[in-house]
Protein backbone atom coordinates (compact mmCIF):
# COMPACT_ATOMS: atom_id res chain seq x y z
CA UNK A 1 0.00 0.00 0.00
CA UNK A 2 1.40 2.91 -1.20
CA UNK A 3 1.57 6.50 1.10
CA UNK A 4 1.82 10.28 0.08
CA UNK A 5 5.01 11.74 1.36
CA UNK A 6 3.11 13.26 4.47
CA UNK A 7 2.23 9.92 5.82
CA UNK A 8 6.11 9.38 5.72
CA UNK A 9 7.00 11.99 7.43
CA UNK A 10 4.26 11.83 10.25
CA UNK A 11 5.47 8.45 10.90
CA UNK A 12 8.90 9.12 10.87
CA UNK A 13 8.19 12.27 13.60
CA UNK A 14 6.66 9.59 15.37
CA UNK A 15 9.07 6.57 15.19
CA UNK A 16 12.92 8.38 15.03
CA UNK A 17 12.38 11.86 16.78
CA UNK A 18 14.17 10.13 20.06
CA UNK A 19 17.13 9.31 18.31
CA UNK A 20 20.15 11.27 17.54
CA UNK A 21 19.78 10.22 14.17
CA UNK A 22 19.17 12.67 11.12
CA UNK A 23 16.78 11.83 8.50
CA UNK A 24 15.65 13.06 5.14
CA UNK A 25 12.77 11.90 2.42
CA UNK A 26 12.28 13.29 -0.67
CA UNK A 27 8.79 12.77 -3.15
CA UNK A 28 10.83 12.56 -6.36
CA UNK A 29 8.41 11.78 -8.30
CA UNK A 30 6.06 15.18 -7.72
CA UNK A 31 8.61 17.55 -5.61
CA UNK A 32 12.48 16.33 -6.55
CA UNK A 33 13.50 19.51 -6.34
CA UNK A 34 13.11 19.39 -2.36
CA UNK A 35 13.59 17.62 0.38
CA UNK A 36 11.95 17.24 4.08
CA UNK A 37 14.58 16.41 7.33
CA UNK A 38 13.93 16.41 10.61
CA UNK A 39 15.69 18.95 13.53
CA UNK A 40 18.22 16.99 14.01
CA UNK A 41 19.62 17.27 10.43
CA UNK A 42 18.72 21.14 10.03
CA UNK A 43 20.91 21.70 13.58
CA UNK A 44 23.88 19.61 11.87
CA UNK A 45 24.07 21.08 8.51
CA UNK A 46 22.74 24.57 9.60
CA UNK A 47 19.91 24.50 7.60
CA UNK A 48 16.48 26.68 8.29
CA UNK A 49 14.92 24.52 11.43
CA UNK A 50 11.80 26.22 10.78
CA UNK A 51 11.67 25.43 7.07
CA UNK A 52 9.05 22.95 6.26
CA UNK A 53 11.37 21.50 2.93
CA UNK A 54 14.84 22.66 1.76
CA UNK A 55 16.29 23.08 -1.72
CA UNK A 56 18.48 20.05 -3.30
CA UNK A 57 20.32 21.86 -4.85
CA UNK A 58 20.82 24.92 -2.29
CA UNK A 59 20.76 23.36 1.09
CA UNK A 60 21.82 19.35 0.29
CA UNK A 61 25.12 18.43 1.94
CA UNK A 62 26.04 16.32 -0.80
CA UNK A 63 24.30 17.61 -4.16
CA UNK A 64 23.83 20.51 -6.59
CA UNK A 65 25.85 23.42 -6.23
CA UNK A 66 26.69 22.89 -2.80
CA UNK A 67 29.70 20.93 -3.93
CA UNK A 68 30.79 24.07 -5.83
CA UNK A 69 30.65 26.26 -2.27
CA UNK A 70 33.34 23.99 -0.71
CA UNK A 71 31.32 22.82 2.02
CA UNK A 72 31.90 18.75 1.56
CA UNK A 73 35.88 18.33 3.00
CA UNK A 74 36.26 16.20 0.02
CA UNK A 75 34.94 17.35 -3.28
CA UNK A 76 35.90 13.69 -4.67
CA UNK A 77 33.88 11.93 -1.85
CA UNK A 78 30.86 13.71 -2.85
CA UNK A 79 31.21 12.64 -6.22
CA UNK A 80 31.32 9.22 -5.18
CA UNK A 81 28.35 9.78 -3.36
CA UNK A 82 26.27 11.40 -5.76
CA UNK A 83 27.54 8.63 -8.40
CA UNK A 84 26.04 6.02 -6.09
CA UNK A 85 23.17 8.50 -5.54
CA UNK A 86 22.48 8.32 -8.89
CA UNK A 87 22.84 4.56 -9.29
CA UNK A 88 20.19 4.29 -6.75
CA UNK A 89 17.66 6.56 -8.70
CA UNK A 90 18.42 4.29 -11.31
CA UNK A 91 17.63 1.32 -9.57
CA UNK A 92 21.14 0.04 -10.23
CA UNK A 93 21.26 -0.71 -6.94
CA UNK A 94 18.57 -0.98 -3.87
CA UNK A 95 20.32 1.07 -1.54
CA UNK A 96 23.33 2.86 -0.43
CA UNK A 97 25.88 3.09 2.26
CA UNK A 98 29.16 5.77 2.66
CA UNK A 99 30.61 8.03 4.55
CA UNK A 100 31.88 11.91 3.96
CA UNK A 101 33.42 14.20 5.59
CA UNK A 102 31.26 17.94 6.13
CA UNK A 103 32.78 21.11 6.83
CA UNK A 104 31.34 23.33 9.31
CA UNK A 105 31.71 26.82 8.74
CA UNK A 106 30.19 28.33 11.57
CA UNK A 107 32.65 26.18 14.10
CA UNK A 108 35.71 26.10 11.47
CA UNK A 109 35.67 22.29 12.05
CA UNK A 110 34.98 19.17 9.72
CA UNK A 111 32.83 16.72 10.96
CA UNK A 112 32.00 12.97 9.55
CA UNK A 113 28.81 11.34 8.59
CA UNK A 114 27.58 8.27 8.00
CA UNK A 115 24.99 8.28 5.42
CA UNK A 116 22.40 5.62 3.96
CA UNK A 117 19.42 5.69 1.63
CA UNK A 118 17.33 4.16 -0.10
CA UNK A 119 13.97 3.88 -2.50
CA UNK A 120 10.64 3.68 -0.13
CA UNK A 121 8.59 3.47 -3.51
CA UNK A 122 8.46 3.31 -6.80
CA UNK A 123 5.61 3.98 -9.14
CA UNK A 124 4.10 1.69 -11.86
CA UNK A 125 7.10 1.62 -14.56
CA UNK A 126 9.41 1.00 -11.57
CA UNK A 127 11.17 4.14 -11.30
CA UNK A 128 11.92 5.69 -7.50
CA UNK A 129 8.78 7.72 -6.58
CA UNK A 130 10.14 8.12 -2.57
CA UNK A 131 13.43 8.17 -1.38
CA UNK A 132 14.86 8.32 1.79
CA UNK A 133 17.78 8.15 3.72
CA UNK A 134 19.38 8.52 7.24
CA UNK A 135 22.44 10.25 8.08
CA UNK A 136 24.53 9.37 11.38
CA UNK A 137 27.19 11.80 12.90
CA UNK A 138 30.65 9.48 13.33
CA UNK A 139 32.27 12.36 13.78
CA UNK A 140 34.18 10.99 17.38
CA UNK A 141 34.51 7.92 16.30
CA UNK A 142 36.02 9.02 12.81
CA UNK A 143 38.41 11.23 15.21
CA UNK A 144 39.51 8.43 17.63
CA UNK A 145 40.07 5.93 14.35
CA UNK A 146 42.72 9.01 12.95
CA UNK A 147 43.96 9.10 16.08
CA UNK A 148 44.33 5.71 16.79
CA UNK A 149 45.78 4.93 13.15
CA UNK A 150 47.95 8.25 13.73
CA UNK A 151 49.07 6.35 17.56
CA UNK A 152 49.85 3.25 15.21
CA UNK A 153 52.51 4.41 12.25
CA UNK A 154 54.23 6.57 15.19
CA UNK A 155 54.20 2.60 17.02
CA UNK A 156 55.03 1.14 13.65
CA UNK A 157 57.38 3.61 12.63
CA UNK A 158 59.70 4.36 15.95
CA UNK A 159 58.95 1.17 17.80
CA UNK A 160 60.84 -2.37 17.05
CA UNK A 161 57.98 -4.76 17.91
CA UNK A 162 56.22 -7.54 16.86
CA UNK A 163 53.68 -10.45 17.69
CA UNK A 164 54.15 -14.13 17.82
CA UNK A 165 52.35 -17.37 18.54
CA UNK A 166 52.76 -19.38 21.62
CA UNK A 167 55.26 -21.48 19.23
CA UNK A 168 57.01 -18.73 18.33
CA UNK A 169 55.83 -17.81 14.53
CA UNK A 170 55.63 -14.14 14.06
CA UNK A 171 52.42 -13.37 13.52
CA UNK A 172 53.14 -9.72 12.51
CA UNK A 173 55.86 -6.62 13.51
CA UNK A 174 56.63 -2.98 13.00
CA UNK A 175 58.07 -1.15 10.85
CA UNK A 176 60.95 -0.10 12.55
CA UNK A 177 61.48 -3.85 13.41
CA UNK A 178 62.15 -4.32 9.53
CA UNK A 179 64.43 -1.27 8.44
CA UNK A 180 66.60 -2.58 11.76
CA UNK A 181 66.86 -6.25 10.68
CA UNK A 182 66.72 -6.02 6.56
CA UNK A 183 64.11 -8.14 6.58
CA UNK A 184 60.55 -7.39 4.77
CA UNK A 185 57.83 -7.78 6.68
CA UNK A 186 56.72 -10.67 4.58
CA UNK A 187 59.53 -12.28 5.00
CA UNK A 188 59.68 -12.15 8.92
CA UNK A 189 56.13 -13.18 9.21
CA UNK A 190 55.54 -16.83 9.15
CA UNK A 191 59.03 -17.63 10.49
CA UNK A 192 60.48 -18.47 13.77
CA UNK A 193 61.21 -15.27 15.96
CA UNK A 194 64.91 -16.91 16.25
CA UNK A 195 65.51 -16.54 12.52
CA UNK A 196 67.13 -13.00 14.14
CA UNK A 197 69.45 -14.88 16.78
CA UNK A 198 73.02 -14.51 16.39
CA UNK A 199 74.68 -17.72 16.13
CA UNK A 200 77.00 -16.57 19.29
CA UNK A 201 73.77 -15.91 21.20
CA UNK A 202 73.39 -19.40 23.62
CA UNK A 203 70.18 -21.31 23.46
CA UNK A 204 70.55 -21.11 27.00
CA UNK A 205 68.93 -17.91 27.40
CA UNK A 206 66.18 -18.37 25.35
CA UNK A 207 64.98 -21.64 27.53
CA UNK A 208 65.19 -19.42 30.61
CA UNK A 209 62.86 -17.12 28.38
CA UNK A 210 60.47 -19.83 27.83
CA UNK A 211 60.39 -21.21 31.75
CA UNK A 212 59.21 -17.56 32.49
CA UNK A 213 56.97 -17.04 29.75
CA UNK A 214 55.23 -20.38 30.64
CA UNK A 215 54.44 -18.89 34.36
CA UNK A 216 53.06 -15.53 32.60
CA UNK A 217 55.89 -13.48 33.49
CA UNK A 218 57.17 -11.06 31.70
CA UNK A 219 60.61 -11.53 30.47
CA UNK A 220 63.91 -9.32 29.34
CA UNK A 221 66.94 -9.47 28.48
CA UNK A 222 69.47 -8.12 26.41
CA UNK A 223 70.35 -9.78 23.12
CA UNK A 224 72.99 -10.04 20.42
CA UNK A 225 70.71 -10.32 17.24
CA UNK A 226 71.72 -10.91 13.34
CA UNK A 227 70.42 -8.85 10.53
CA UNK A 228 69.55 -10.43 7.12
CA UNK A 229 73.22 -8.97 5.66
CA UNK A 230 75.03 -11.00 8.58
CA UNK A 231 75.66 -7.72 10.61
CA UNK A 232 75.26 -8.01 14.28
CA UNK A 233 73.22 -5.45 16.45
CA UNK A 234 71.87 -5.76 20.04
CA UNK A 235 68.63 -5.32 21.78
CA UNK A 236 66.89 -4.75 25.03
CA UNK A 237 64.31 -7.38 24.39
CA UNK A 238 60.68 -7.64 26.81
CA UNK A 239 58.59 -10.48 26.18
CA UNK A 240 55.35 -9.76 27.27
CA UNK A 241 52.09 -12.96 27.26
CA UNK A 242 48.88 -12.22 25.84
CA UNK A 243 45.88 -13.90 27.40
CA UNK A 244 43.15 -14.98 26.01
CA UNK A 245 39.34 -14.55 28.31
CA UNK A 246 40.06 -17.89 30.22
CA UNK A 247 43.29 -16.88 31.24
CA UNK A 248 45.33 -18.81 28.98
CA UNK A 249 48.28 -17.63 26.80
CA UNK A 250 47.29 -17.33 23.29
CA UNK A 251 50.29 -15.00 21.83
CA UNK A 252 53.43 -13.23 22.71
CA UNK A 253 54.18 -9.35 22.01
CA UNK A 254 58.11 -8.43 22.14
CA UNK A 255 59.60 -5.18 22.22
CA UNK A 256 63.40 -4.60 21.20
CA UNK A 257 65.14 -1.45 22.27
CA UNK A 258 68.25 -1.04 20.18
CA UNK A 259 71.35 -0.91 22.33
CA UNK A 260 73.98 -1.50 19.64
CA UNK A 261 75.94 2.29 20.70
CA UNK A 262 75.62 0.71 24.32
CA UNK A 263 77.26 -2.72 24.14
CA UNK A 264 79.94 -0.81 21.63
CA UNK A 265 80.90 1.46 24.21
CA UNK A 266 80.97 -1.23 26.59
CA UNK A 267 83.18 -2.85 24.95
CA UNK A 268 85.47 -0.07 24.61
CA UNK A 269 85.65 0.34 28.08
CA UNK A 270 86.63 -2.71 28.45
CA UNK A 271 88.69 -4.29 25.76
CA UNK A 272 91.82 -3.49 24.16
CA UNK A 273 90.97 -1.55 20.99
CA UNK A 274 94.06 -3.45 19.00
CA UNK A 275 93.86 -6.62 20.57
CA UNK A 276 90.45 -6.99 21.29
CA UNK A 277 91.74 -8.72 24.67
CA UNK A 278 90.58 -7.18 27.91
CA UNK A 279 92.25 -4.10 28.46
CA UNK A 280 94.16 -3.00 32.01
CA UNK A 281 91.02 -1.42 33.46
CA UNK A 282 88.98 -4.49 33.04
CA UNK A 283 91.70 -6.68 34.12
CA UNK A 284 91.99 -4.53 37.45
CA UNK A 285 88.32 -4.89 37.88
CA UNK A 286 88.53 -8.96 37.19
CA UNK A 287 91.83 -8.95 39.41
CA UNK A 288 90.17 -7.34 42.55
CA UNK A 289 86.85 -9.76 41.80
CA UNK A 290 89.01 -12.65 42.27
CA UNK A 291 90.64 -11.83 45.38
CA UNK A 292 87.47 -11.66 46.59
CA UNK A 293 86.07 -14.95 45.37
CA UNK A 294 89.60 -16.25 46.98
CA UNK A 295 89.12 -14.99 50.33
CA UNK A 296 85.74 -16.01 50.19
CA UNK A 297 85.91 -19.72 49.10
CA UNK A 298 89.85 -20.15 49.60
CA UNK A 299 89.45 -21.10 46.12
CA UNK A 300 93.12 -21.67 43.96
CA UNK A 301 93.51 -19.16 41.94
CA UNK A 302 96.70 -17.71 39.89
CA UNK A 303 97.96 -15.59 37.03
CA UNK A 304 100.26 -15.21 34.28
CA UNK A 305 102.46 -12.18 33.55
CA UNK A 306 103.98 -12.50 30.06
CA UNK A 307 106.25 -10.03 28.13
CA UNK A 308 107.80 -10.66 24.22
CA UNK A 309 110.92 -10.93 24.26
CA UNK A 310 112.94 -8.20 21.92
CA UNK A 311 109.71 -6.94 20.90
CA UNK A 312 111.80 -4.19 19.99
CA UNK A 313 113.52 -5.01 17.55
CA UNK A 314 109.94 -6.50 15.70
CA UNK A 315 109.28 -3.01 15.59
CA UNK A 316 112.83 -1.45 14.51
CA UNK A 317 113.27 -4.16 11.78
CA UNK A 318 109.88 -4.61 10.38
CA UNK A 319 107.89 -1.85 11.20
CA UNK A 320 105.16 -1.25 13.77
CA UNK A 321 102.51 -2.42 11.02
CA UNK A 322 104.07 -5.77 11.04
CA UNK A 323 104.56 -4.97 15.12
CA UNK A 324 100.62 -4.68 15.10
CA UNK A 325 99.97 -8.00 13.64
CA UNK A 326 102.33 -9.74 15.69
CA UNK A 327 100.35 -8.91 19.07
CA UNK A 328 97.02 -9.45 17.01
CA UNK A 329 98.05 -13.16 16.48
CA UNK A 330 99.46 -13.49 19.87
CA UNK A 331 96.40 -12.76 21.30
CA UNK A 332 94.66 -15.36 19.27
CA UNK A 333 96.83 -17.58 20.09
CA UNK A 334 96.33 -16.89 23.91
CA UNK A 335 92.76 -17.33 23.75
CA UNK A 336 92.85 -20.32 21.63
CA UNK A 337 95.45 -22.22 24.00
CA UNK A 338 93.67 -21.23 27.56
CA UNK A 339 90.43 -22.40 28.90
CA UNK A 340 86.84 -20.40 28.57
CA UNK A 341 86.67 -19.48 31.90
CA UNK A 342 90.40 -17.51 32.02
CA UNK A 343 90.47 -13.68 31.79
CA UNK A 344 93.43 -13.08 28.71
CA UNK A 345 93.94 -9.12 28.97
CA UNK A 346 96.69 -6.78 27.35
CA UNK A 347 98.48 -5.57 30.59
CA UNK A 348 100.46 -2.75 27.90
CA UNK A 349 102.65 -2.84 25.18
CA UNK A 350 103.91 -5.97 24.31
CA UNK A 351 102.90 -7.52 27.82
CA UNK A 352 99.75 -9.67 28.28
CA UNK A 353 98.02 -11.05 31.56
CA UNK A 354 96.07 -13.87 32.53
CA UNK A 355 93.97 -14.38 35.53
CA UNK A 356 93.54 -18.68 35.85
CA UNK A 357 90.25 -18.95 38.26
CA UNK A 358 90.22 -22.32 39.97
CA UNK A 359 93.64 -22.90 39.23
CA UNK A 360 96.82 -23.93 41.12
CA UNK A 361 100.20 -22.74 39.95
CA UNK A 362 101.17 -26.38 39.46
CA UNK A 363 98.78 -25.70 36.83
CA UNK A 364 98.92 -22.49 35.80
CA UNK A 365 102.56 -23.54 35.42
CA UNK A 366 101.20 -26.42 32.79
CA UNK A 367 99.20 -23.36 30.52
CA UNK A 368 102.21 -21.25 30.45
CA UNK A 369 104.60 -23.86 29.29
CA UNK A 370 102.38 -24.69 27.12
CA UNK A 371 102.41 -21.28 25.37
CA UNK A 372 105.59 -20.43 25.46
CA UNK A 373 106.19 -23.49 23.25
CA UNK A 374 103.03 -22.81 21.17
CA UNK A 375 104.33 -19.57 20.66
CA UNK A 376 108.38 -19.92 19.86
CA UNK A 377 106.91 -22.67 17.34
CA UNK A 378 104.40 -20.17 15.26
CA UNK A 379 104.75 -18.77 12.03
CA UNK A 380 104.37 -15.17 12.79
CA UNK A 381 105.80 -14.57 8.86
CA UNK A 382 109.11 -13.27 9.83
CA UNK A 383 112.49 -14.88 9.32
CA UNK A 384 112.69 -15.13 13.56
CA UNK A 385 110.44 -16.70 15.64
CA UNK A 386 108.76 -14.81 18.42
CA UNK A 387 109.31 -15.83 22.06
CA UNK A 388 107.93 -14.97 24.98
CA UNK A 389 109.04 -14.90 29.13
CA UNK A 390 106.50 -15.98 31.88
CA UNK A 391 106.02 -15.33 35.32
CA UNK A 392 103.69 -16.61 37.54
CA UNK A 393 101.82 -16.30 40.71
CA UNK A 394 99.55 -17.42 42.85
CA UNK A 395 96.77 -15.72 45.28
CA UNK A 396 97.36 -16.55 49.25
CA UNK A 397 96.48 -15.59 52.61
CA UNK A 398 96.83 -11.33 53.33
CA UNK A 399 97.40 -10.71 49.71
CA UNK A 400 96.31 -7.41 47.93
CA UNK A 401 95.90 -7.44 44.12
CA UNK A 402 99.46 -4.92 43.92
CA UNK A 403 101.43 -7.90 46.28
CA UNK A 404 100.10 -10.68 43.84
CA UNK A 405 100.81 -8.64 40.53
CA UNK A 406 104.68 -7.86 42.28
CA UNK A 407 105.35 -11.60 42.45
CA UNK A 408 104.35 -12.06 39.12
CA UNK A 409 106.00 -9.44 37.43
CA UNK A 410 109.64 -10.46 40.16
CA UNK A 411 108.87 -14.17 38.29
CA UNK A 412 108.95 -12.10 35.08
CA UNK A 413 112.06 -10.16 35.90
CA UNK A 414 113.79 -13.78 37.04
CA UNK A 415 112.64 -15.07 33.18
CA UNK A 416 114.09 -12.43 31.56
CA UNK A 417 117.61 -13.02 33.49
CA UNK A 418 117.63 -16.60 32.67
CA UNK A 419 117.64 -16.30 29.29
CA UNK A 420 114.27 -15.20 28.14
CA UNK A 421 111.80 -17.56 26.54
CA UNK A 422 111.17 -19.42 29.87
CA UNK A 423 109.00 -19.86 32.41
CA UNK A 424 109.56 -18.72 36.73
CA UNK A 425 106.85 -19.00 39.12
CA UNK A 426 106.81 -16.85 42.43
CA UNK A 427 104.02 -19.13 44.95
């Protein structure tokens, strides 16, 4: 049964005038020049409230010459709209659904609307006789979705995070997560989080990640990472579980501080910029520690004090280039003939010191024989081999770190006048 425009609009008084909601109807077949809204709409587009109908084409947010006064935000948004407008007077399709955005001039602010309509009749050859539509202010929630998305590229952009699975698969990550590690996003996502792990990094760590991640604890730690070009780089990594409404973990978020600058400068403070041994300062640090640990536990504990002999003359006759390399390869050959858990530090110049936890100078007195003979026997690319003098000492009751390095170097000072390339202990 088919009703004159009036009966609309009484009904519509009736049915919406509690709602926030604007509405508009317009007889299109007799009037299409006009169209009837309700207070709600006049207040929003500041249009005549005591107007009983309002011009189309004067007064319609999103049609006529009202495009042409600026007062859509977006001229090609109302285009859009009056395209689908259009398509719905055609009957190309039953209704339709968008959103623009409205500028205000009295306030000097845009606002957003939601806006739907479609045809309440049409006449015997099936063309639209009444149309009608609603139109919903979204303005705050259009506002808090900019801001949001605005929140989100400043997260994505400055912040190295990203999501993964309770089996580790990374669900998804940042931007800034990406540019760090070379990798695309698509190719992170999908893969195991350790796919960044340095090979150097132990799997140690990560199972006492897992043991607190399984209690829903948060976990950190910091991190020696590898980027897709090979390149190391550290992080400040927090591991934080997701829940899921029963209390159950369902995903993990991790965010990774770069701290590259850091762990460089701590390792210039503590290692020999040449060598890339400990350097004096650390070894005074790691000297003083162990006294401690001695008087403590009354563990055994000793040290080697080694010097190269004629070093010199390396220098004089082959240049301090050639000088350079020599102490680069002694040093590797230190490390690579001591145990894991001895401190090998560049005391200065051509003189080296090692600090033997758990170690007796029976055999501390072992090691150092051992290198001295490792060392006279390597090809350091020079028509003379390289030698070296040892002294050695051990920590005991009422000593001070300056006593125990005096013994050492007096055992030094005894290898040099026997002859050099030798070993003399000091107990």
């Amino acid at each position: 049964m088919k009703k004159n425009i009036a009966k609309y609009i009484e009904q519509f008084e009736q049915t919406l005038n509690f709602s926030d909601l604007s509405w508009w109807i317009i007889d299109y077949k007799n009037d299409p020049g006009y169209f009837y809204c309700n207070k709600v709409m006049a207040n929003a587009f500041n249009l005549d409230i005591n107007a009983q109908k309002h011009s189309v084409v004067d007064t319609c947010p999103i049609a006529g010459d009202y495009i042409k006064n600026v007062h859509l935000a977006s001229t090609n948004k109302a285009n859009l709209i009056i395209k689908e407008y259009l398509e719905l007077l055609n009957q190309e399709k039953k209704e339709y659904n968008n959103t623009f955005p409205y500028y205000d001039k009295n306030i000097d602010t845009v606002k957003y609307f939601s806006s739907k309509a479609k045809a309440l009749e049409l006449d015997e050859e099936g063309n639209v006789s009444i149309l009608f539509g609603l139109i919903e202010n979204i303005t705050s929630k259009e506002t808090l979705s900019k801001e949001l998305k605005e929140y989100h590229n400043i997260i994505d952009t400055n912040v190295m995070t990203a999501t993964t699975n309770t089996k580790g698969i990374i669900l998804n990550c940042s931007s800034a997560l990406c540019n760090i590690t070379g990798y695309s996003k698509e190719e992170l996502v999908g893969q195991k989080y350790n796919i960044l792990k340095h090979p150097d990094t132990s799997e140690k760590i990560f199972e006492k990640m897992e043991l607190a991640l399984a209690k829903g604890e948060i976990w950190e730690n910091e991190i020696k990472n590898q980027k897709k070009n090979g390149e190391e780089y550290w992080i400040k990594l927090i591991v934080s579980p997701i829940f899921n409404e029963q209390g159950k973990i369902k995903a993990f978020t991790t965010i990774n501080q770069d701290i590259t600058d850091k762990k460089i400068i701590e390792k210039l403070s503590k290692k020999d910029k040449l060598t890339n041994l400990y350097n004096r300062a650390k070894l005074d640090i790691l000297l003083e520690k162990e006294l401690q640990t001695f008087e403590r536990y009354e563990t055994n504990s000793s040290i080697i004090m080694l010097d190269i002999d004629y070093f010199k003359s390396i220098n004089d006759n082959y240049g301090h280039l050639i000088g350079d390399k020599v102490l680069v390869q002694i040093a590797s050959i230190l490390r690579s003939n001591t145990r894991i858990t001895d401190f090998v530090g560049r005391w200065g110049g051509e003189e080296f010191l090692i600090i033997c936890p758990n170690s007796d100078i029976e055999n501390t007195e072992k090691v150092a024989s051992k290198l001295k003979d490792v060392l006279e026997f390597s090809d350091f690319g020079m028509k003379k081999n390289v030698t070296a003098s040892f002294g050695i000492s051990s920590y005991k009751e009422n000593d001070t770190v300056d006593t125990l390095l005096q013994r050492a170097d007096n055992a030094l000072y005894n290898a040099k006048e026997n002859g050099r390339n030798t070993v003399e202990l000091i107990p």
